[in-house]
N, C-alpha and C. Protein backbone atom coordinates (compact mmCIF):
# COMPACT_ATOMS: atom_id res chain seq x y z
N UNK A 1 -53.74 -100.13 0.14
CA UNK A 1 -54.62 -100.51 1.24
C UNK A 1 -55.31 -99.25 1.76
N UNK A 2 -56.39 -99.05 1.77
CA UNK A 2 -57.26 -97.93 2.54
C UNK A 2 -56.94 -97.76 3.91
N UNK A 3 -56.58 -96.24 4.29
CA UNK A 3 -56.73 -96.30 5.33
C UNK A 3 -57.94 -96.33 6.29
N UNK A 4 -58.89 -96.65 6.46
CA UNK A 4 -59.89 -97.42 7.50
C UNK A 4 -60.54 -98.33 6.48
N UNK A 5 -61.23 -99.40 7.41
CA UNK A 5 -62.17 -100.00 6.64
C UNK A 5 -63.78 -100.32 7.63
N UNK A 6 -64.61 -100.38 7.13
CA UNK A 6 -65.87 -99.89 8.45
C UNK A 6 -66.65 -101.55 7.69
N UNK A 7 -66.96 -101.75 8.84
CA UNK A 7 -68.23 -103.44 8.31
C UNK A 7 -68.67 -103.61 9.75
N UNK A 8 -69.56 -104.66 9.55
CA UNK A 8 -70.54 -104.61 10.70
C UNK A 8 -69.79 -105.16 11.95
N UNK A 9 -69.93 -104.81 13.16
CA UNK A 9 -69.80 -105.40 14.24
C UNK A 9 -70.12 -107.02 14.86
N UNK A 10 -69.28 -107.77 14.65
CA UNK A 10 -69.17 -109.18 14.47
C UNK A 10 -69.30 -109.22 16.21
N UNK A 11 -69.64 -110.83 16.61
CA UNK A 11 -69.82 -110.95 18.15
C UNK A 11 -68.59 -111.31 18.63
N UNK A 12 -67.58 -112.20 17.78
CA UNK A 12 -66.54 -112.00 18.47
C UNK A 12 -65.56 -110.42 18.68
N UNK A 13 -66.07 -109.55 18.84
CA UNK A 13 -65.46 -108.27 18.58
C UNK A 13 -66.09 -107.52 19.56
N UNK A 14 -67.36 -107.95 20.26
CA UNK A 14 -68.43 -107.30 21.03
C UNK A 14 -67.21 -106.50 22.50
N UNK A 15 -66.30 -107.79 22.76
CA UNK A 15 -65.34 -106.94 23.62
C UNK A 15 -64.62 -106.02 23.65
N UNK A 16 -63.99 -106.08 22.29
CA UNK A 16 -62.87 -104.87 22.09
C UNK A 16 -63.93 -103.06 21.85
N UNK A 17 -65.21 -103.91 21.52
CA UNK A 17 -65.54 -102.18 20.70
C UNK A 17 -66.11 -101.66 22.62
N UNK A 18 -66.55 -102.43 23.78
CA UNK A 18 -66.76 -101.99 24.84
C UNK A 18 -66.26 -101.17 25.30
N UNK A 19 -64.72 -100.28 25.69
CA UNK A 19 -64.06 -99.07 25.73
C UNK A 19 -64.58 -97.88 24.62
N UNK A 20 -64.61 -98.20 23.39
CA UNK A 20 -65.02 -97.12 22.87
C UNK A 20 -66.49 -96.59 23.07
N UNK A 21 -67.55 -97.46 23.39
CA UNK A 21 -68.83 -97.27 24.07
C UNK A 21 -68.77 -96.65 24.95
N UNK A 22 -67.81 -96.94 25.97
CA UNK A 22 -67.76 -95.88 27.51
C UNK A 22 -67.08 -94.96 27.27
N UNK A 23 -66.85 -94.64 26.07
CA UNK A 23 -66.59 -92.77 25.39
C UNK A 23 -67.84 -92.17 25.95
N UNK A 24 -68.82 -92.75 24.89
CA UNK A 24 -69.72 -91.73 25.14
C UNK A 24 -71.30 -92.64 26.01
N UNK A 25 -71.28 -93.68 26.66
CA UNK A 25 -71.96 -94.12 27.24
C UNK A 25 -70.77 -94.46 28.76
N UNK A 26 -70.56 -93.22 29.61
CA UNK A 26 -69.73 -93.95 30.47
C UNK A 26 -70.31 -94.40 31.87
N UNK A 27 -71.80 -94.46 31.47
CA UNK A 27 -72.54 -95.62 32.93
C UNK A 27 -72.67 -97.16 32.23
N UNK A 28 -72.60 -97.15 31.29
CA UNK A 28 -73.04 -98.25 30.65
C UNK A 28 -71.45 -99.63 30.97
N UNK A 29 -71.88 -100.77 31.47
CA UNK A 29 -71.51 -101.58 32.12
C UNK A 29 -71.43 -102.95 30.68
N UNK A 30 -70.09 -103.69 30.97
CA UNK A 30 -69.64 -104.53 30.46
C UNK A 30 -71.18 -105.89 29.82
N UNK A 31 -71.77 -106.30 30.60
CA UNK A 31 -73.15 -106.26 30.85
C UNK A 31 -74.36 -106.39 29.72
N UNK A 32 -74.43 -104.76 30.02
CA UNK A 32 -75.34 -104.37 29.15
C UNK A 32 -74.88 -103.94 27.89
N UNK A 33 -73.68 -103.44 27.77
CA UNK A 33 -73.43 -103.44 26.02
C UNK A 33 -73.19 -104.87 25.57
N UNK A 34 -72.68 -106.02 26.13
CA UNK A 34 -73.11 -107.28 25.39
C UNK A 34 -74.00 -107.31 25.22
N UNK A 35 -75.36 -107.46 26.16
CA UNK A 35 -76.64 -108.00 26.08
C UNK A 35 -77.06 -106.60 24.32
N UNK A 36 -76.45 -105.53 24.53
CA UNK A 36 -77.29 -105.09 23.25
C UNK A 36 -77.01 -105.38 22.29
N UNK A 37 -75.36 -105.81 22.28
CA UNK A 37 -74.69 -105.78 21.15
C UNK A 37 -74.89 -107.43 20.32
N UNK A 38 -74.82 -107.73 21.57
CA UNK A 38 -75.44 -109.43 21.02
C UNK A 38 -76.77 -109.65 19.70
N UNK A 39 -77.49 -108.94 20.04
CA UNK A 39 -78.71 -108.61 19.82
C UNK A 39 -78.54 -108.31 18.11
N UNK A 40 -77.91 -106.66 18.37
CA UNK A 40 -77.36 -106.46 16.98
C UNK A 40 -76.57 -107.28 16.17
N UNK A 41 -75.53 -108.32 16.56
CA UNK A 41 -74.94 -108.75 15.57
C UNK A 41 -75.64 -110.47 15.25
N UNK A 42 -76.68 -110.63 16.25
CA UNK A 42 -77.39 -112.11 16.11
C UNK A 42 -77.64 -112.16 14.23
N UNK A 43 -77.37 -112.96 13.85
CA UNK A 43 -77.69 -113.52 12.36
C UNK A 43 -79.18 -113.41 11.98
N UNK A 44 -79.79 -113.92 12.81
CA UNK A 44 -81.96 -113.50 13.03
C UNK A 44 -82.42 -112.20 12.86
N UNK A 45 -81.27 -111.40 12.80
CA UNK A 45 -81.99 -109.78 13.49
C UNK A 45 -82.13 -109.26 11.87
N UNK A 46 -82.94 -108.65 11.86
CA UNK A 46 -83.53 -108.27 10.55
C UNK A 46 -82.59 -106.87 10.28
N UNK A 47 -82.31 -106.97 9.08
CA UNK A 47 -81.03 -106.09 8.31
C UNK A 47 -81.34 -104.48 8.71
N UNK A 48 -82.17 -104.33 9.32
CA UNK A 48 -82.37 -102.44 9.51
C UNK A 48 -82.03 -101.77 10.99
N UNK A 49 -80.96 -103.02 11.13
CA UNK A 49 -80.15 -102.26 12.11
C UNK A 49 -78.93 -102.83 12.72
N UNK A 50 -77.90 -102.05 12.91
CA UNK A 50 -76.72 -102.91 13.76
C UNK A 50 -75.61 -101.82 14.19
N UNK A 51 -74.65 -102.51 13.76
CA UNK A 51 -73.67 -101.86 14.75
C UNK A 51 -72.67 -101.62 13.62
N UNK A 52 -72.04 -100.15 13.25
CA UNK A 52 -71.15 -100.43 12.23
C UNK A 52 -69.26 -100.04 13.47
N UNK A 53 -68.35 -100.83 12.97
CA UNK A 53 -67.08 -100.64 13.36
C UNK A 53 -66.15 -100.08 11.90
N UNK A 54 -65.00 -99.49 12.54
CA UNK A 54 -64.23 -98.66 12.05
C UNK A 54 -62.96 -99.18 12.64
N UNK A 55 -62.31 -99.61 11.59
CA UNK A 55 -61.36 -99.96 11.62
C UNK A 55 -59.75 -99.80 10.90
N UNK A 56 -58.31 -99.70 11.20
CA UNK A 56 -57.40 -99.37 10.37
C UNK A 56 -56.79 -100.99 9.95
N UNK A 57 -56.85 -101.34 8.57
CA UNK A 57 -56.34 -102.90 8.36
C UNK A 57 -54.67 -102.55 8.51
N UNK A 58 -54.23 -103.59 8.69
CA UNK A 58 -54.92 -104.92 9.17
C UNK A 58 -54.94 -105.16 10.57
N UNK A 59 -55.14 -104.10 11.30
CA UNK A 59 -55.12 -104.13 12.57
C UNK A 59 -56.91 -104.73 12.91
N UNK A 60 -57.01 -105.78 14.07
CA UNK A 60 -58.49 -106.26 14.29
C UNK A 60 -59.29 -105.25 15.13
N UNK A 61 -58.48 -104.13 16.06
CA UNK A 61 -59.22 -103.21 16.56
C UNK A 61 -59.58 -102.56 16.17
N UNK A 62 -61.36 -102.19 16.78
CA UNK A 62 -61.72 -100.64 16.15
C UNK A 62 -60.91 -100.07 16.75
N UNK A 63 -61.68 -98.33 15.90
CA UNK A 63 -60.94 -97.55 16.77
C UNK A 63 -62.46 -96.49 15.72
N UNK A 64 -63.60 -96.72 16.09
CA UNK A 64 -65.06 -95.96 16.36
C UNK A 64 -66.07 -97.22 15.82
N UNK A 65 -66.84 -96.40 16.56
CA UNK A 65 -68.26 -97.08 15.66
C UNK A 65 -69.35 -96.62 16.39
N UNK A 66 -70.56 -97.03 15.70
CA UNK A 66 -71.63 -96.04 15.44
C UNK A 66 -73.60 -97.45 15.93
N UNK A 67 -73.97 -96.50 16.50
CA UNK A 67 -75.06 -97.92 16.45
C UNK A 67 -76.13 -97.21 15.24
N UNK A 68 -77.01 -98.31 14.73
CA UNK A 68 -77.91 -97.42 13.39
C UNK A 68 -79.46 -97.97 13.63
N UNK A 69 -80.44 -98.05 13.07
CA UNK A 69 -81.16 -98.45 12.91
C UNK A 69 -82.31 -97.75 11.99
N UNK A 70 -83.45 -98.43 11.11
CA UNK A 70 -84.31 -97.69 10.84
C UNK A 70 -85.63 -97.53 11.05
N UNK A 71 -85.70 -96.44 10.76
CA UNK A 71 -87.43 -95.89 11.84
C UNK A 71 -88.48 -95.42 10.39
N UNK A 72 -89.45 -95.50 11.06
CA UNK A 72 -90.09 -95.03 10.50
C UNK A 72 -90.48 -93.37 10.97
N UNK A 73 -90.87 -92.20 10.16
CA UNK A 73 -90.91 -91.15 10.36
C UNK A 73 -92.20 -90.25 9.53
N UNK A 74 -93.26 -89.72 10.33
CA UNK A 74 -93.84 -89.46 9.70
C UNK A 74 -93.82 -87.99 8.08
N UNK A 75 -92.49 -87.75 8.37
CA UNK A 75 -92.40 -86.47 7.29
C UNK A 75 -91.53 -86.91 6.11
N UNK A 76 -90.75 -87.44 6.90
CA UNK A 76 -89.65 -88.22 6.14
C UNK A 76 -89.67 -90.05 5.71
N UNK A 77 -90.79 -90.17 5.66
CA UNK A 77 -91.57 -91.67 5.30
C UNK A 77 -90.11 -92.65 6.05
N UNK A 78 -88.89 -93.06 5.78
CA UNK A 78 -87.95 -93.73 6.73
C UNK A 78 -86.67 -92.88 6.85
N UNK A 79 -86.35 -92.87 7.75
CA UNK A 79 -85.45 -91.97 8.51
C UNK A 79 -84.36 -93.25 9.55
N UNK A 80 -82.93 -93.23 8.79
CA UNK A 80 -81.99 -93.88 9.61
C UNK A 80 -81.49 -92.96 10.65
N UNK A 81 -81.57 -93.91 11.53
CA UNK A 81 -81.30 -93.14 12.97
C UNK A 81 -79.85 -93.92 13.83
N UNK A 82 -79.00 -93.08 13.57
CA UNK A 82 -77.58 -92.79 13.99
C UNK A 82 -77.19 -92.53 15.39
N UNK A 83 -76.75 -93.20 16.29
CA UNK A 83 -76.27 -92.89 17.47
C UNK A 83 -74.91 -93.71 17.92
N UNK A 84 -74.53 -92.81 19.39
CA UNK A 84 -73.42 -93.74 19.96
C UNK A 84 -72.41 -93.35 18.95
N UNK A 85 -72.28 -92.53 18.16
CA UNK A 85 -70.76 -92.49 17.56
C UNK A 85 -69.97 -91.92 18.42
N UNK A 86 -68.69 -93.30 17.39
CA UNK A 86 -67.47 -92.37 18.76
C UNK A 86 -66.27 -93.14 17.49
N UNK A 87 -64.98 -92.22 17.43
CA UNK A 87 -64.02 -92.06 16.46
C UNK A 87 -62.84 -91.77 17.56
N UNK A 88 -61.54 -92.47 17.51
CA UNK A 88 -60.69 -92.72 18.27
C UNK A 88 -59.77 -93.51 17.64
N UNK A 89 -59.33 -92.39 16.92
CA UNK A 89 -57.78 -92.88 16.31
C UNK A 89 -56.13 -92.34 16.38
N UNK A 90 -55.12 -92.71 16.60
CA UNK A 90 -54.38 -91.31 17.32
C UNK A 90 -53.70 -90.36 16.05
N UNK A 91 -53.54 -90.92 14.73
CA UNK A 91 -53.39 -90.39 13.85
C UNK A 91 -54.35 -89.99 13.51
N UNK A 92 -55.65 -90.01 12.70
CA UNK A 92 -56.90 -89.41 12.39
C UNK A 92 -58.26 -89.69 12.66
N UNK A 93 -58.58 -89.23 14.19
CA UNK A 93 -59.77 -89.62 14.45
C UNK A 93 -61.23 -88.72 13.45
N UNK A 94 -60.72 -87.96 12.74
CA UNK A 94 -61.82 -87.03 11.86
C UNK A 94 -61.63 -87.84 10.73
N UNK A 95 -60.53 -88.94 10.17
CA UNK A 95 -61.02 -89.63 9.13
C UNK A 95 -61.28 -91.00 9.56
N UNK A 96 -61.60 -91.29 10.11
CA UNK A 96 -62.07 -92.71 10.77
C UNK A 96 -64.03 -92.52 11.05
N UNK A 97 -63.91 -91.09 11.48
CA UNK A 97 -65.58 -90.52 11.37
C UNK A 97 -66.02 -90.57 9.52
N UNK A 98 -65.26 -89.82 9.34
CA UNK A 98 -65.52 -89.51 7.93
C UNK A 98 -66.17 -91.11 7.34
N UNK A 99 -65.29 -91.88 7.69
CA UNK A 99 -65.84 -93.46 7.12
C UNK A 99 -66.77 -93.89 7.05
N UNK A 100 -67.16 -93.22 8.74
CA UNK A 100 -68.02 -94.26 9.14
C UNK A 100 -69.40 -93.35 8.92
N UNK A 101 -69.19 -92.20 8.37
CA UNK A 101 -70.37 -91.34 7.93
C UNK A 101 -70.69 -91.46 6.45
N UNK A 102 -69.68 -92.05 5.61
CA UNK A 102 -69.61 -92.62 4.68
C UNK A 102 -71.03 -93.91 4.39
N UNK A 103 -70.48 -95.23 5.29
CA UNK A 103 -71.07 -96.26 5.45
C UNK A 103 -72.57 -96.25 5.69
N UNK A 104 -72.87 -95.18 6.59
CA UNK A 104 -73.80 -94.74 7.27
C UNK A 104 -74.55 -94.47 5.78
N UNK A 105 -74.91 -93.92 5.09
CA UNK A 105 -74.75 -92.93 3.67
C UNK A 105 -75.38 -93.96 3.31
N UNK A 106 -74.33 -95.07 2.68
CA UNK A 106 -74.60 -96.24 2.15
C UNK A 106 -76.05 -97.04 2.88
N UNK A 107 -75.71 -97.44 4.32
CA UNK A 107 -76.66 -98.06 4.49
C UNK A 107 -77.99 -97.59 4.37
N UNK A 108 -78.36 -95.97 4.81
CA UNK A 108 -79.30 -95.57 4.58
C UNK A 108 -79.80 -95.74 2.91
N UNK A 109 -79.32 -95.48 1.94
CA UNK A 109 -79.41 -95.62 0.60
C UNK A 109 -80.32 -97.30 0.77
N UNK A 110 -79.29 -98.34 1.06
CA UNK A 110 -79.66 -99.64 1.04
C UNK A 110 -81.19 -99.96 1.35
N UNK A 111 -81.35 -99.19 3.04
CA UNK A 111 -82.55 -99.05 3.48
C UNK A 111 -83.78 -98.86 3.22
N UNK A 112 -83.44 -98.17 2.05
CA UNK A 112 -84.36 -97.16 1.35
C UNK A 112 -84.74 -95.81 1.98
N UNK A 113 -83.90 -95.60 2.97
CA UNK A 113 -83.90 -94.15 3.75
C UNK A 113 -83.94 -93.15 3.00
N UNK A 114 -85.06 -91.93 3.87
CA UNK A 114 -84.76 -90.53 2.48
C UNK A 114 -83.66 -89.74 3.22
N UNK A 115 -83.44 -89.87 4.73
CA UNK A 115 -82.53 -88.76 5.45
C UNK A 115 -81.74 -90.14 6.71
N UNK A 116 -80.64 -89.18 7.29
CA UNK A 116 -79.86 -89.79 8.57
C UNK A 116 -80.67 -88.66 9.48
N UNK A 117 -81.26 -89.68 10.77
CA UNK A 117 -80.34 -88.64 12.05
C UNK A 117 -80.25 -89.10 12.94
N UNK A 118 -78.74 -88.13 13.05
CA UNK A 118 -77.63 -88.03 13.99
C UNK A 118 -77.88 -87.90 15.30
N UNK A 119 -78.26 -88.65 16.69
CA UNK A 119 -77.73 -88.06 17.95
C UNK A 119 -76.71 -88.39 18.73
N UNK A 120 -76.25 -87.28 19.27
CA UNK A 120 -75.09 -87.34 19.16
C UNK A 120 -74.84 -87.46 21.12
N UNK A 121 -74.03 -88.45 21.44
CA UNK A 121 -74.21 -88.22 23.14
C UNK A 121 -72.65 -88.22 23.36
N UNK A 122 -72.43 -87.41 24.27
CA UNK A 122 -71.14 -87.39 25.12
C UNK A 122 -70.92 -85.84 24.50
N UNK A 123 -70.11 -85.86 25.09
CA UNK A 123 -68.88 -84.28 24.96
C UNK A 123 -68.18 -83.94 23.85
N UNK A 124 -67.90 -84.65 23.09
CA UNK A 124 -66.39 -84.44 22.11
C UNK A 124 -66.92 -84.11 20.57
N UNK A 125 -66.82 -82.64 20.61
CA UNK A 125 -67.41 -81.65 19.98
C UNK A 125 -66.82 -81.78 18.09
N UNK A 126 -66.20 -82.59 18.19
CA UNK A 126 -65.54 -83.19 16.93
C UNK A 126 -66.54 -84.02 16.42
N UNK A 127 -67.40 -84.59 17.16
CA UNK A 127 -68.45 -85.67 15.76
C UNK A 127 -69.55 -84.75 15.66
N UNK A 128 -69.68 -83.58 16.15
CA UNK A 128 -70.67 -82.80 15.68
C UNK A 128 -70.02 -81.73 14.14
N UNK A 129 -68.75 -81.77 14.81
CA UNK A 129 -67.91 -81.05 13.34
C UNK A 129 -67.94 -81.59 12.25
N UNK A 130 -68.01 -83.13 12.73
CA UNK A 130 -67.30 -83.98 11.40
C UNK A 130 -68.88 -84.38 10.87
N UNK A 131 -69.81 -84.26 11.39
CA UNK A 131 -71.13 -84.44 10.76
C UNK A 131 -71.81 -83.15 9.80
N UNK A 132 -71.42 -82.01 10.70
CA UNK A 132 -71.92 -81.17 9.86
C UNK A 132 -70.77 -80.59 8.47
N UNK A 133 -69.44 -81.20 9.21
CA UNK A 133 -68.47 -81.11 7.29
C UNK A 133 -69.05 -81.77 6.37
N UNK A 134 -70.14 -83.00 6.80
CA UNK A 134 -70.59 -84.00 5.93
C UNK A 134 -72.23 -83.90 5.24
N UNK A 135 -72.27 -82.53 5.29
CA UNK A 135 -73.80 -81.98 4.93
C UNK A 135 -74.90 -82.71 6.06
N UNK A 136 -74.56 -82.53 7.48
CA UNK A 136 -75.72 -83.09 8.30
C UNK A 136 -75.92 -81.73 8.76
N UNK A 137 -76.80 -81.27 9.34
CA UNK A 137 -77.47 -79.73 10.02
C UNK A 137 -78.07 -80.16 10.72
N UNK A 138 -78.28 -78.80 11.54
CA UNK A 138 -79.23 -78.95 13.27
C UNK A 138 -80.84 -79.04 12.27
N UNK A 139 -81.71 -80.02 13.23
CA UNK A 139 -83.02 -80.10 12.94
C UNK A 139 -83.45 -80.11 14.07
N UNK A 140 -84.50 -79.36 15.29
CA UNK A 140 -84.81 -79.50 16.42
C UNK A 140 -83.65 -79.89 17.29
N UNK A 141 -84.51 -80.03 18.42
CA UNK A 141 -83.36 -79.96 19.77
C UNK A 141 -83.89 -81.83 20.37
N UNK A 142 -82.86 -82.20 21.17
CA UNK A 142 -82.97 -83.86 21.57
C UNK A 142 -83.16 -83.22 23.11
N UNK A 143 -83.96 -83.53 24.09
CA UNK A 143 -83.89 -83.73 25.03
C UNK A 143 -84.61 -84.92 26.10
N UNK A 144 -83.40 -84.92 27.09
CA UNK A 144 -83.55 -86.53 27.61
C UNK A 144 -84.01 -86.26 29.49
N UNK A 145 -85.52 -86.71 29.04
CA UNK A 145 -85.23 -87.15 31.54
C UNK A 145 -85.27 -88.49 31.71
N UNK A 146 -84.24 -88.79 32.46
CA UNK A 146 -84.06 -90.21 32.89
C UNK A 146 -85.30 -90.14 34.14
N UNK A 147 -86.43 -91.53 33.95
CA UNK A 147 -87.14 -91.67 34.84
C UNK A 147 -86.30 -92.73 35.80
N UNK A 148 -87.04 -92.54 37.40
CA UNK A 148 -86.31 -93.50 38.16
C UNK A 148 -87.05 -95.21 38.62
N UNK A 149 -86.04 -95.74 38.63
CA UNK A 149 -86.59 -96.85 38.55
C UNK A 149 -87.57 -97.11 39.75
N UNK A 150 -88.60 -98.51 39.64
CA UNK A 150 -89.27 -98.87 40.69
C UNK A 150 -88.71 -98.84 41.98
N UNK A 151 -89.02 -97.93 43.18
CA UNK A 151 -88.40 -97.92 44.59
C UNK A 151 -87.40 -96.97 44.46
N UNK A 152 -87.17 -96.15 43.56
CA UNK A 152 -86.09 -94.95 43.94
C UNK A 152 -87.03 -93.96 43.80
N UNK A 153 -86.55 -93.05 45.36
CA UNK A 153 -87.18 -91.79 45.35
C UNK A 153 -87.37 -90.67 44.18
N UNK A 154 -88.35 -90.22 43.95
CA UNK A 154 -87.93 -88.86 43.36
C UNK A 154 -88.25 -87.88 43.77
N UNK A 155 -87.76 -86.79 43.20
CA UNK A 155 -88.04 -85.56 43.24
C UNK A 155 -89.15 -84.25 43.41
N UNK A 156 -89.84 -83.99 44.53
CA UNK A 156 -91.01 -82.78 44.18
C UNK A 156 -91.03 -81.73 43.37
């Protein structure tokens, strides 16, 4: 039996993977990761994007997963775009990544992707390790301003 096994994020499952989301999304509300996750695992939604889970059989909990989708890019004609990973296993959370960087691999291939990329949100300096053990490298810098919504003050 393998130790992990990674497949798509099913809707009855949308609850359990919610803790590992508030790894690295920890404003994000019970809420709104249904409403996205719904989305991703709807049967209608066209194959170039979803949600992959990581899992140890035969246990039904994850324990990571990753959101994907594909873009179009003007250098790199399609470019799968990787976020939200998060790996949380108490025996090997660096091979539970490994998997799911694996899968990732695959789907891009499927896609017809020429490259992944990776952004990477939260703190835990291990999925940046375990990406670049996996031939991923720095390409430019990501930076984010949250605008404020209608009726909240801002800033001079």
């Amino acid at each position: 039996m393998p130790d992990f096994v990674v497949e798509e994020l099913t809707a009855d499952q949308i609850p359990q993977a919610y803790p590992l989301m508030r790894q690295v999304a920890p404003t994000l509300d019970l809420q709104q990761w249904t409403r996205f996750a719904r989305r991703s695992t709807d049967a209608r939604r066209p194959p170039s994007s979803g949600i992959l889970m990581v899992r140890r059989p035969p246990r039904p909990y994850p324990c990571g997963l990753v959101c994907y989708r594909r873009d179009k890019d003007p250098a790199l004609t399609a470019v799968l775009t990787a976020e939200y990973f998060v790996a949380m296993d108490m025996l090997d959370s660096a091979g539970a990544l490994e998997a799911l960087v694996a899968e990732l691999e695959k789907a891009a291939r499927r896609l017809g992707c020429t490259a992944i990329r990776s952004l990477i949100q939260g703190s835990d300096p291990s999925v940046a390790t375990g990406l670049l053990a996996a031939s991923h490298h720095p390409d430019g810098k990501l930076l984010v301003k949250l605008l404020p919504t209608p009726g909240e003050a801002t800033e001079d």
